[in-house]
N, C-alpha and C. Protein backbone atom coordinates (compact mmCIF):
# COMPACT_ATOMS: atom_id res chain seq x y z
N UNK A 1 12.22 -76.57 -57.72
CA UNK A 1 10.99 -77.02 -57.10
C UNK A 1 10.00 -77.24 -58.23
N UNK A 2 8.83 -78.89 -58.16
CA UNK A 2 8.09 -78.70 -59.20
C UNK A 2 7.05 -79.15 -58.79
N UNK A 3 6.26 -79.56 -59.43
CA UNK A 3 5.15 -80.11 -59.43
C UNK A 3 4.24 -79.75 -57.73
N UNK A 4 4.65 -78.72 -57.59
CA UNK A 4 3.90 -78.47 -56.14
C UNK A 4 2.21 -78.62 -55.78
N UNK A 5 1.90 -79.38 -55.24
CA UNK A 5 0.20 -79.08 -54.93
C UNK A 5 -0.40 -79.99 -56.17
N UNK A 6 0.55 -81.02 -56.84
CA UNK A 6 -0.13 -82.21 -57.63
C UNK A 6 -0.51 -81.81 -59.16
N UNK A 7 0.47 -79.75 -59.11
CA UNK A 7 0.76 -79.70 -60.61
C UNK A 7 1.54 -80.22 -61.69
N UNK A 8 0.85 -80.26 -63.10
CA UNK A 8 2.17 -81.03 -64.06
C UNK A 8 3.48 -80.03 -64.00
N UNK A 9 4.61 -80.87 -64.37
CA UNK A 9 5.78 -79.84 -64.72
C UNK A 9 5.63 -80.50 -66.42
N UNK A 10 5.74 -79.20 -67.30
CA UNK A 10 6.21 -79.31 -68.79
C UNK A 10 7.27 -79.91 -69.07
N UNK A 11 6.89 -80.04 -70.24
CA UNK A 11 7.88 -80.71 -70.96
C UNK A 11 9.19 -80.00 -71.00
N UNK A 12 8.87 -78.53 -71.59
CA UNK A 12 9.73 -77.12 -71.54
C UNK A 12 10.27 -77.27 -70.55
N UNK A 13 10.07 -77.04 -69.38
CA UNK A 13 10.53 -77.44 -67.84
C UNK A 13 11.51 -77.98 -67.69
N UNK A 14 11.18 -79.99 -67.95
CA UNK A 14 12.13 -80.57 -67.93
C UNK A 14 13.53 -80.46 -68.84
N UNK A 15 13.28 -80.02 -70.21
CA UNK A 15 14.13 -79.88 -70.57
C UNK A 15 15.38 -78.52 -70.26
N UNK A 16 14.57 -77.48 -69.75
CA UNK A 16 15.49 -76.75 -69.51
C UNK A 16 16.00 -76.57 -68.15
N UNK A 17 16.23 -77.64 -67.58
CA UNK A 17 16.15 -78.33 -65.93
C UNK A 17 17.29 -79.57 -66.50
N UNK A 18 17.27 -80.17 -67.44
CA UNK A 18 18.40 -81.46 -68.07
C UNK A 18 19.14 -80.37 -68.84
N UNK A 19 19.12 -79.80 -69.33
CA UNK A 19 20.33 -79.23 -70.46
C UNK A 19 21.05 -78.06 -69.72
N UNK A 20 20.54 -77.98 -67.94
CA UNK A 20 21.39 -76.74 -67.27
C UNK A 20 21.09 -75.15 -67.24
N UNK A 21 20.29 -74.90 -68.11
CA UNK A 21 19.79 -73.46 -68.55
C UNK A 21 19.39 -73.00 -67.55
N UNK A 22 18.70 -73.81 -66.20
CA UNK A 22 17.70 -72.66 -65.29
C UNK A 22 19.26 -72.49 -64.18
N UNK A 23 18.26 -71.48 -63.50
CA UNK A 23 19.02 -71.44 -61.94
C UNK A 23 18.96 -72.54 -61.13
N UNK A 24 20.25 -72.33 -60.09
CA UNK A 24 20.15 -73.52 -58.95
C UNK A 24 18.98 -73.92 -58.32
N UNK A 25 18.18 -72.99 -58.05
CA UNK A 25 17.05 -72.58 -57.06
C UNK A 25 15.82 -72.41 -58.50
N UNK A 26 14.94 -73.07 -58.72
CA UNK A 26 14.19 -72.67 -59.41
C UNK A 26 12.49 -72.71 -59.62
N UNK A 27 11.58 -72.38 -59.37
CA UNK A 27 10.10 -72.90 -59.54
C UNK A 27 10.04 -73.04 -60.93
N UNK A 28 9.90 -74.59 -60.90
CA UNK A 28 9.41 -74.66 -62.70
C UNK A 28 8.04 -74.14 -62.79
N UNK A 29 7.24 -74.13 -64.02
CA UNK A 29 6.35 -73.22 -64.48
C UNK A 29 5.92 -72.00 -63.78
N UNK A 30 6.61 -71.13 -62.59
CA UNK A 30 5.65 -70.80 -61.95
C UNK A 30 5.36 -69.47 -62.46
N UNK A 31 3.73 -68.95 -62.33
CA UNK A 31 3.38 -67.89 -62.79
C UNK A 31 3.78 -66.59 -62.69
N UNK A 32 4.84 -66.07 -62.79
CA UNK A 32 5.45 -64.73 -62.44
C UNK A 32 4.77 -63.53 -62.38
N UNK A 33 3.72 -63.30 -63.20
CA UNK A 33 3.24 -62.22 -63.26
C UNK A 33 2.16 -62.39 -62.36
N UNK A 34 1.70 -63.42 -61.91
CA UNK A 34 0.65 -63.89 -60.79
C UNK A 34 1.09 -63.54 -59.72
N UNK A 35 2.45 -63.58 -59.06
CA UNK A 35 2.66 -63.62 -58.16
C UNK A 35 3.50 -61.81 -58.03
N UNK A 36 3.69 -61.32 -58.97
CA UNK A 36 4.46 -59.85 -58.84
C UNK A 36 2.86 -59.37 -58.48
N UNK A 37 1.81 -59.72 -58.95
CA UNK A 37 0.28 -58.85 -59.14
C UNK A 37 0.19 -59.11 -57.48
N UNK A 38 0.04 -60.14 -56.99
CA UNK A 38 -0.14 -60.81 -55.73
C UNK A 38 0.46 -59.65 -54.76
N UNK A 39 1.65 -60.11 -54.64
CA UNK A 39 2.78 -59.29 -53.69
C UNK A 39 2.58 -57.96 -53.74
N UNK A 40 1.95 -57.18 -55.13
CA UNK A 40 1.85 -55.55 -54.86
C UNK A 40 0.34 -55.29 -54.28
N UNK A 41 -0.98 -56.33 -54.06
CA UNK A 41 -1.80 -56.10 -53.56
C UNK A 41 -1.92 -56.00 -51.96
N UNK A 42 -2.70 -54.89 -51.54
CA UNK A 42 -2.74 -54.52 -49.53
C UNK A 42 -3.46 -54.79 -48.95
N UNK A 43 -4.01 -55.67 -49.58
CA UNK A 43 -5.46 -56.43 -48.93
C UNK A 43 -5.83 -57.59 -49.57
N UNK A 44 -6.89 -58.30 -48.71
CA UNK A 44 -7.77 -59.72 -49.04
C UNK A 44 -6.69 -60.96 -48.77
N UNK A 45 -7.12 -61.57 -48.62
CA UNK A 45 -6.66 -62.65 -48.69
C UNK A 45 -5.99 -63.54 -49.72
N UNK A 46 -4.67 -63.92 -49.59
CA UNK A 46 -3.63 -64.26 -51.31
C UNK A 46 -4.68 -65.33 -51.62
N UNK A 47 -5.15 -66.81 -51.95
CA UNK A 47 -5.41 -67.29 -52.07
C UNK A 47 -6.62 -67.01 -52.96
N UNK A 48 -7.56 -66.46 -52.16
CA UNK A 48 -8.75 -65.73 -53.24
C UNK A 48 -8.77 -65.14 -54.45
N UNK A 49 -7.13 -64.24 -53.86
CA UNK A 49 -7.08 -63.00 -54.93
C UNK A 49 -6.23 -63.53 -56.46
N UNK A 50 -5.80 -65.03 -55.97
CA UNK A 50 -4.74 -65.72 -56.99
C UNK A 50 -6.19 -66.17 -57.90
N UNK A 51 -6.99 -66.90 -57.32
CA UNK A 51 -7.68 -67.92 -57.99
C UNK A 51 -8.45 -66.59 -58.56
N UNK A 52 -8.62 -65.35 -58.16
CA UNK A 52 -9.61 -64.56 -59.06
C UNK A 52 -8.83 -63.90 -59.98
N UNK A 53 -7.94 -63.84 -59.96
CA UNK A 53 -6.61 -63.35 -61.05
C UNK A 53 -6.51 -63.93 -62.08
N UNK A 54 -6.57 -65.51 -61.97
CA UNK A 54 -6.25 -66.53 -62.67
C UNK A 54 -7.60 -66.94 -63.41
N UNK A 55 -8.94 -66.89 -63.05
CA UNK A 55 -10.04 -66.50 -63.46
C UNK A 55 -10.51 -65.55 -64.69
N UNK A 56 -9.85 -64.69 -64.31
CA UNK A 56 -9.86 -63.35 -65.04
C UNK A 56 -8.95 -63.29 -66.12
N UNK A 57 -7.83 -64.68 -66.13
CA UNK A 57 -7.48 -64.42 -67.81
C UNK A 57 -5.81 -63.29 -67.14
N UNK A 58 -5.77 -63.33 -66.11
CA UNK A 58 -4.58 -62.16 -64.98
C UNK A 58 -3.40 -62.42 -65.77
């Protein structure tokens, strides 16, 4: 999956998407540690809490 929501996919991306390296199933660039921070929070709303994460340098 790439470019979701009218993001670029890298260059890095593509190439390791042509030479076979990723998984079948894969989100190119996507922020991993954004989304492990996300998933362990018990409140607010995801959306807010991404863009204030991502704000913050997260």
């Amino acid at each position: 999956v790439a470019g979701l929501g009218g993001r670029p996919v890298t260059k890095a991306s593509l190439h390791r998407l042509l030479t076979g390296s990723i998984e079948e199933l894969t989100f190119l660039d996507l922020d991993h540690g954004l989304v492990e921070r996300e998933l362990a929070r018990t409140s607010g709303p995801s959306a807010e809490n991404m863009l204030r994460d991502l704000a913050s340098g997260g």
